[in-house]
Protein backbone atom coordinates (compact mmCIF):
# COMPACT_ATOMS: atom_id res chain seq x y z
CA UNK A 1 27.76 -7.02 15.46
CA UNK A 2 26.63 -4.75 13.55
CA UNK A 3 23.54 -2.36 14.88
CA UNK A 4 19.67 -2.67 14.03
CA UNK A 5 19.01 0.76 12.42
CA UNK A 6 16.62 2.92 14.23
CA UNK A 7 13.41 2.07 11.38
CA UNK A 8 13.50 -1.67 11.87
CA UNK A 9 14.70 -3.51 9.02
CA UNK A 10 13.93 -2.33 5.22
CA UNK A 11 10.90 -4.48 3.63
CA UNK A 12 12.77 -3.92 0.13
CA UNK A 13 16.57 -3.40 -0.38
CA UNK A 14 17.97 -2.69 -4.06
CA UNK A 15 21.88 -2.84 -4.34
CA UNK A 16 22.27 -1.12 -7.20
CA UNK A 17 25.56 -2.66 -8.60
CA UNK A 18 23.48 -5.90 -9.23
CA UNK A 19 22.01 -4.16 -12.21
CA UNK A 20 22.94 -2.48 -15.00
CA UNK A 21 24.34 0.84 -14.90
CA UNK A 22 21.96 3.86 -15.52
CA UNK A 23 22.01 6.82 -16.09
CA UNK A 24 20.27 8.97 -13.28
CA UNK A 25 18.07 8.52 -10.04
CA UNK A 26 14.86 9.41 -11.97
CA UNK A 27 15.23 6.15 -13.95
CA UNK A 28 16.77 4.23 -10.99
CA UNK A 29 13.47 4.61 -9.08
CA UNK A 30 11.35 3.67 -12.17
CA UNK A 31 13.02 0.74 -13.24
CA UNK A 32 14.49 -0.74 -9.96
CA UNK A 33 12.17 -0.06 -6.51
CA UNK A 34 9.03 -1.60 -6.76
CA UNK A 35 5.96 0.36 -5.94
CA UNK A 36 7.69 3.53 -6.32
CA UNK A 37 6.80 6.37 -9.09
CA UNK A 38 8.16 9.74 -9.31
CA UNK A 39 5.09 12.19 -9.59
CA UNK A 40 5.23 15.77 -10.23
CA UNK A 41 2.78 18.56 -9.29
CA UNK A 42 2.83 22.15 -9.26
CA UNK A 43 6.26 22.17 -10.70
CA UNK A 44 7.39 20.43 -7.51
CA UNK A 45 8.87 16.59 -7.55
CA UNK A 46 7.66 13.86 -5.06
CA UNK A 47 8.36 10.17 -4.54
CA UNK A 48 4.68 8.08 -3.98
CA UNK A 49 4.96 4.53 -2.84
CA UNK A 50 1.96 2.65 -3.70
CA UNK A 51 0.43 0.73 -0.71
CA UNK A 52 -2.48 -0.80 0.77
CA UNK A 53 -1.91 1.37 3.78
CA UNK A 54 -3.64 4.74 2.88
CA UNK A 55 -1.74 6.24 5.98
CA UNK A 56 1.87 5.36 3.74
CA UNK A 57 0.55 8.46 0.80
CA UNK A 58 -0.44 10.94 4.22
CA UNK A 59 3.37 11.52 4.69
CA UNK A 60 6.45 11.53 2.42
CA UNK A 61 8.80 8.72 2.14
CA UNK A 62 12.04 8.90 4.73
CA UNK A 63 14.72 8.92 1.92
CA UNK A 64 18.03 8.09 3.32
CA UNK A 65 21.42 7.87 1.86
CA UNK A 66 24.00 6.04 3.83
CA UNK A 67 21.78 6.36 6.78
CA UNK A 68 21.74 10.05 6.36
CA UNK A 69 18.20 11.85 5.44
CA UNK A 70 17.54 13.66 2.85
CA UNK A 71 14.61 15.75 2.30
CA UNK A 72 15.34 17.51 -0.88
CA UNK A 73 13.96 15.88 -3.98
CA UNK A 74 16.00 18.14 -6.68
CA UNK A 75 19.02 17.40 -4.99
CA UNK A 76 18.49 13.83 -4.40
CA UNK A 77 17.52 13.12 -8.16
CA UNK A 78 20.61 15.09 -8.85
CA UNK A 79 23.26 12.76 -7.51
CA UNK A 80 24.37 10.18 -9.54
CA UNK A 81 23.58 6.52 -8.73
């Protein structure tokens, strides 16, 4: 069996090879995980997930890739999907 991962089980989970191919992460977000948008401020990239929660926009979203965090946005947008 296969382990429960620490977070509890994903509300949404997008398998990206059952859509089309594009081209980056930018327009993975936009066009494939609901309630997500990419916002920028003060030249600085962020991920917002929109809610009914306020206390989900207090904090920034745990981004993790093969179970593995990762906390930097650049470098996160930057790999390919």
């Amino acid at each position: 069996a296969v382990p429960k991962p620490f977070f509890g089980t994903p509300e949404i989970s997008v398998k990206i090879e059952d859509y089309i191919n594009l081209p980056n992460m930018e327009e993975l977000i936009e066009n494939l995980i609901p309630k997500t948008f990419l916002k920028r401020s003060g030249g600085q990239i962020y991920i917002s997930i929109e809610n009914e929660n306020p206390m989900i926009s207090m904090f920034p979203p745990l981004i993790l890739i093969d179970d593995i965090p990762v906390y930097d946005m650049e470098v996160f947008l930057a790999i390919p999907p």
